[in-house]
N, C-alpha and C. Protein backbone atom coordinates (compact mmCIF):
# COMPACT_ATOMS: atom_id res chain seq x y z
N UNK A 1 0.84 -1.19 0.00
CA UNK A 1 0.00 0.00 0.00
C UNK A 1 0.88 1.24 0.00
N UNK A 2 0.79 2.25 -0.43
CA UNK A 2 1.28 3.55 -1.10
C UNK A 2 1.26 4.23 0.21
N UNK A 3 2.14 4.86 0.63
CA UNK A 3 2.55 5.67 2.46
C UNK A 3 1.97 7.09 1.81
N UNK A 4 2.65 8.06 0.50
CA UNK A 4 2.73 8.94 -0.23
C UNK A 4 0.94 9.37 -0.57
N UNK A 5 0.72 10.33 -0.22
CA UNK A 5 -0.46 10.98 -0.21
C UNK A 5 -1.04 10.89 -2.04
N UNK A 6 0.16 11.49 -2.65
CA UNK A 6 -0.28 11.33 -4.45
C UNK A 6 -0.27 10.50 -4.83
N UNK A 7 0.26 9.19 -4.32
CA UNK A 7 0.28 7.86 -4.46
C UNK A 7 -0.78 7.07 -4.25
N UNK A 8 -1.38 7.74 -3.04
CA UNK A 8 -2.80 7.18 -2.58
C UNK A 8 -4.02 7.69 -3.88
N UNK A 9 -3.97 8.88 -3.90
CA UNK A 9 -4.78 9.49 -4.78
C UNK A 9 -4.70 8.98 -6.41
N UNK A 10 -3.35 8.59 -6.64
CA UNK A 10 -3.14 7.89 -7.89
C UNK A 10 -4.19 7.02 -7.75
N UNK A 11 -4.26 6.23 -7.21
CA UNK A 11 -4.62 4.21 -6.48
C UNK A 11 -5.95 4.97 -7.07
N UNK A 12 -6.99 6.14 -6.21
CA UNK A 12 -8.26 6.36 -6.13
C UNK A 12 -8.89 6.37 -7.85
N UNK A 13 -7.55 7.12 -8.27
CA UNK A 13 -8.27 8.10 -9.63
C UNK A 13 -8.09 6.56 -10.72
N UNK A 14 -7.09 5.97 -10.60
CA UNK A 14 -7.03 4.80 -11.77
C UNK A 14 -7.64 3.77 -11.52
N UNK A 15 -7.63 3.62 -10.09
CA UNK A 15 -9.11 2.32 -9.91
C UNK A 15 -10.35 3.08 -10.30
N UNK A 16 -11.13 4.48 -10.29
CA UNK A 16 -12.35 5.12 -11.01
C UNK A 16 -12.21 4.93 -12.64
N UNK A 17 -10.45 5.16 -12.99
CA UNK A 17 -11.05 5.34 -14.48
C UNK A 17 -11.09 3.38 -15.06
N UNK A 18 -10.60 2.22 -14.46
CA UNK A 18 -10.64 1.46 -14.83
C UNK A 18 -12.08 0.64 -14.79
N UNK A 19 -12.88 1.34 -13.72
CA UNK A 19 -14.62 0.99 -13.45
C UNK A 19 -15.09 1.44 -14.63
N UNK A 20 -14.64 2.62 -15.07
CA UNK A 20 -15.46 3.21 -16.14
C UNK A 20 -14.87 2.48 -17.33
N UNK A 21 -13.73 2.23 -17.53
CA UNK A 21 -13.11 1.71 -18.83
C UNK A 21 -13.63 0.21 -19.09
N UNK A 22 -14.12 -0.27 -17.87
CA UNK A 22 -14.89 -1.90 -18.03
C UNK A 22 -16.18 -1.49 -18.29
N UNK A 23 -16.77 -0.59 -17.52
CA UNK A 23 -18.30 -0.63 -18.41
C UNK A 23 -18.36 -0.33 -19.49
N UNK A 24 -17.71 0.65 -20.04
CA UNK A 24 -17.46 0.75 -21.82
C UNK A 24 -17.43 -0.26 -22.33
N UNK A 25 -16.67 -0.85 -22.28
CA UNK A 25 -16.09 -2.47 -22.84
C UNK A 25 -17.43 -3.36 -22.56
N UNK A 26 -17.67 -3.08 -21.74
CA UNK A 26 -19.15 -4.29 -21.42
C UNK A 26 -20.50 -3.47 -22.48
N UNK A 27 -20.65 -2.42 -22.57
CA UNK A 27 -21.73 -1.84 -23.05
C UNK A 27 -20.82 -2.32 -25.00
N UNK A 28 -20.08 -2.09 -25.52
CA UNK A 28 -19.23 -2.67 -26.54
C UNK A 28 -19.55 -4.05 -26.89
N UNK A 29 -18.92 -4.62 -25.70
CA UNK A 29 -19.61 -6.33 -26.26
C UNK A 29 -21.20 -6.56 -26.37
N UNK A 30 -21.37 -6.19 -25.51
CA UNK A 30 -23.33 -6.37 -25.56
C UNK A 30 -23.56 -5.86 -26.63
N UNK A 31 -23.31 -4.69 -27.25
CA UNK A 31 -23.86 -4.23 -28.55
C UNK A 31 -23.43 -5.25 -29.82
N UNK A 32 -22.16 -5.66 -29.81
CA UNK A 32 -22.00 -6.71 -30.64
C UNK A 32 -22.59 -7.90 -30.31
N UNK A 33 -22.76 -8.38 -29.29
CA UNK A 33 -23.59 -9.80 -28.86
C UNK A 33 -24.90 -9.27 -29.57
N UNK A 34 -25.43 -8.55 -29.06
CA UNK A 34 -27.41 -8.42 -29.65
C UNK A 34 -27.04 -8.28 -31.53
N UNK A 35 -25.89 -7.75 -32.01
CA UNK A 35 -26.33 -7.64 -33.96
C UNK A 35 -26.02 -9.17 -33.71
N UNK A 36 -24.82 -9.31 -33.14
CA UNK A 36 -24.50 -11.11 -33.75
C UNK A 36 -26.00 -12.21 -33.92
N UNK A 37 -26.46 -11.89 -32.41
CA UNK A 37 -27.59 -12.60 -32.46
C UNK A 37 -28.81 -12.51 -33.32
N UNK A 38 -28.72 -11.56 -33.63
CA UNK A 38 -30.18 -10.55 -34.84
C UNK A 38 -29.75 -11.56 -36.15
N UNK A 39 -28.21 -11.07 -36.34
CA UNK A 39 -27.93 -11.96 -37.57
C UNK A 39 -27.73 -13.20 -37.85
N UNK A 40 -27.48 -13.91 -36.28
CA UNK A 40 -28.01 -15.55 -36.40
C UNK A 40 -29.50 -15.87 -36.97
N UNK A 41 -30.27 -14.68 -35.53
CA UNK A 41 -31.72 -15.32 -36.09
C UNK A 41 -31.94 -14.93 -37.10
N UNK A 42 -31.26 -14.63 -38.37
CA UNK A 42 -31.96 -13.96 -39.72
C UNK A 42 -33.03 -12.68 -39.63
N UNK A 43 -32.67 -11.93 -38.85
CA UNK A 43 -33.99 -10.68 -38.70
C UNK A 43 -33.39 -9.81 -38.98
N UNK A 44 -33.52 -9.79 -40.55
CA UNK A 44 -32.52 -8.88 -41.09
C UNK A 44 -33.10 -7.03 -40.96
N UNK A 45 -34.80 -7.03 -40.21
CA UNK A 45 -34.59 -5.56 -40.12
C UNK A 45 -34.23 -5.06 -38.55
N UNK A 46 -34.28 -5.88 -37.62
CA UNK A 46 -33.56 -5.90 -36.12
C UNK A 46 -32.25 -5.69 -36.84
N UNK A 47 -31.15 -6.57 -37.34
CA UNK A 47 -29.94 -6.48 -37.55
C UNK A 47 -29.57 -5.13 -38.51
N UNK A 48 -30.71 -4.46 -38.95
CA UNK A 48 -30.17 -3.19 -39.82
C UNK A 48 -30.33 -2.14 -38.61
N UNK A 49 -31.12 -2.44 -37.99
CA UNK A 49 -31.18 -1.28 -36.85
C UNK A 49 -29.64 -1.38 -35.82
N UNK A 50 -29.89 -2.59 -35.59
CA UNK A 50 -28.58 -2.97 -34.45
C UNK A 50 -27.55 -2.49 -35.09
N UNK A 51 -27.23 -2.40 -36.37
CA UNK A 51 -25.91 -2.12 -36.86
C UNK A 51 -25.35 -1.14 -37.12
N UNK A 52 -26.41 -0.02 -37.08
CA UNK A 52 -26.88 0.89 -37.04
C UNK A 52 -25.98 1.85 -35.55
N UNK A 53 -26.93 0.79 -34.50
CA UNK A 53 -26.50 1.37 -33.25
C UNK A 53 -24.84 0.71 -32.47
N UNK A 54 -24.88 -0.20 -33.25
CA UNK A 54 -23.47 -0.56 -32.91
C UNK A 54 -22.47 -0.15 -33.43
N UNK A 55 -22.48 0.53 -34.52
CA UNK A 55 -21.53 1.00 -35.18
C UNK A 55 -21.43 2.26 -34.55
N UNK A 56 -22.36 2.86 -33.99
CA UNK A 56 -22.16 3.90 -33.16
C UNK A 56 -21.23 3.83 -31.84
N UNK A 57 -21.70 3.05 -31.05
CA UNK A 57 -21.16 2.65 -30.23
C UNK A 57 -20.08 2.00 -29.92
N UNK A 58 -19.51 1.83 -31.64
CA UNK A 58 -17.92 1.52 -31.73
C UNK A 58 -17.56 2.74 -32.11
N UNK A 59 -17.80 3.98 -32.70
CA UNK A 59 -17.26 5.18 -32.87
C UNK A 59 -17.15 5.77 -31.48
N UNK A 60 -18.09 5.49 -30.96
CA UNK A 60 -17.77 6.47 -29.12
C UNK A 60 -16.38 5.73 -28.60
N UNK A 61 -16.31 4.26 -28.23
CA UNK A 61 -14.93 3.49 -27.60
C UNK A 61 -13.88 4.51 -28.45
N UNK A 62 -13.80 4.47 -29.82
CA UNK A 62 -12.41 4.68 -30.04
C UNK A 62 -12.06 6.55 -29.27
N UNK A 63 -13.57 7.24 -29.34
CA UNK A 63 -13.48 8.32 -28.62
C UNK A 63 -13.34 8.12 -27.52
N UNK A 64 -13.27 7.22 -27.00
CA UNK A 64 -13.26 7.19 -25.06
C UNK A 64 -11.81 6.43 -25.36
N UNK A 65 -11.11 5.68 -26.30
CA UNK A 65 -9.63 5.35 -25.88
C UNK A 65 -9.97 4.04 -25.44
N UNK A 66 -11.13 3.36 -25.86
CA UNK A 66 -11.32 1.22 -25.59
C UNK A 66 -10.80 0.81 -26.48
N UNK A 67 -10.85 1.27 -28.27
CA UNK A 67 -10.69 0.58 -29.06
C UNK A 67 -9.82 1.73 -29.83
N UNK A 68 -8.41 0.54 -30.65
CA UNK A 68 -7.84 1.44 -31.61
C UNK A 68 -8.70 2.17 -32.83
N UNK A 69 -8.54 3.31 -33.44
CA UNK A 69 -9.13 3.70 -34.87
C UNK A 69 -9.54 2.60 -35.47
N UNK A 70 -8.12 1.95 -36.44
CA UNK A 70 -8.17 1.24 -37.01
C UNK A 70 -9.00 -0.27 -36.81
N UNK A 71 -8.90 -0.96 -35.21
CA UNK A 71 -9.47 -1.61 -35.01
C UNK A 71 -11.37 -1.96 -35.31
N UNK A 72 -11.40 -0.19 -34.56
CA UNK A 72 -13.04 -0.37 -34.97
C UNK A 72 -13.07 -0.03 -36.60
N UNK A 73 -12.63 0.52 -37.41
CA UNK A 73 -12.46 0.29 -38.78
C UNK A 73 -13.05 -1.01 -39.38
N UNK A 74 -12.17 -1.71 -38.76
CA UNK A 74 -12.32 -3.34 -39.08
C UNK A 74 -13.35 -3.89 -39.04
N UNK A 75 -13.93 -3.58 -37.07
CA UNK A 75 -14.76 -4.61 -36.48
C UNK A 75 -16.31 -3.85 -37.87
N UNK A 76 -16.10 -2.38 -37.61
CA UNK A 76 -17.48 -2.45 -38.43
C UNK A 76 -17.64 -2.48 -40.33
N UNK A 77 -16.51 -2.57 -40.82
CA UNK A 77 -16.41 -3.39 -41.30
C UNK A 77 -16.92 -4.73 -41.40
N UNK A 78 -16.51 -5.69 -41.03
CA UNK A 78 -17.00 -7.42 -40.79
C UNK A 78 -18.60 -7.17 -40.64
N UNK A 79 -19.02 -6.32 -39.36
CA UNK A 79 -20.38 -6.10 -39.40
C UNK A 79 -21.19 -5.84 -40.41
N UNK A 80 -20.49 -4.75 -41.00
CA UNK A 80 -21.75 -4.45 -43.28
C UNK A 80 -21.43 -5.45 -43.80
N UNK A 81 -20.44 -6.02 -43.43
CA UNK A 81 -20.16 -7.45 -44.77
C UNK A 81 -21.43 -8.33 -44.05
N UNK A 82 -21.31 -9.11 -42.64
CA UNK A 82 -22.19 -9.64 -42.30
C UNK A 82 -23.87 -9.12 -42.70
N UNK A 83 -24.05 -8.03 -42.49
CA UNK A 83 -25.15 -7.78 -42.30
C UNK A 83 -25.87 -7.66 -44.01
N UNK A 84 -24.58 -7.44 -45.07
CA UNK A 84 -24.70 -7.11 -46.43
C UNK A 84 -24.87 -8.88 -46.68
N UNK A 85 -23.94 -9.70 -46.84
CA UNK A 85 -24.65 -11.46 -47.01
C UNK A 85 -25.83 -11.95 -46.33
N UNK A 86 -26.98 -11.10 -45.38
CA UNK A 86 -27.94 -11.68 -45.03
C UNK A 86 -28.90 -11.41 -46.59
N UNK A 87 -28.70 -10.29 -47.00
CA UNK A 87 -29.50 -9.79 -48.08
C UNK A 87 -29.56 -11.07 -49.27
């Protein structure tokens, strides 16, 4: 444990931003879990909406610093391809 007063306060402020940096990440996967699932069950106008909102919600992470640029590039990417072969 940290004796050093800014040391302590470090501990406070990076255990807050790592609570917040996991719910991002959790609100992230859930948005990809619900299109994945839309586009299992073939409901291709649920999955145009979801993709919709997930692709959003991969533009905020890379603004909050969860996901690289390029990464979410990718991920939504794979998503129009997926969601473009249900058609």
């Amino acid at each position: 444990m940290a004796n050093i007063k800014s040391a302590k306060k470090r501990i406070k402020v990076i255990n807050k931003k790592n609570a917040i940096n996991k719910a991002n990440r959790t609100v992230l996967k859930n948005a990809l879990k619900k299109f994945d699932a839309a586009v299992e069950a073939g409901n291709k106008e649920e999955a145009t909406k979801l993709f919709s909102a997930t692709e959003s919600t991969i533009r905020k992470s890379v603004t909050r610093g969860i996901v690289h640029k390029n990464a979410a590039g990718r991920k939504v990417a794979r998503l129009a391809k997926k969601l473009k072969a249900m058609a």
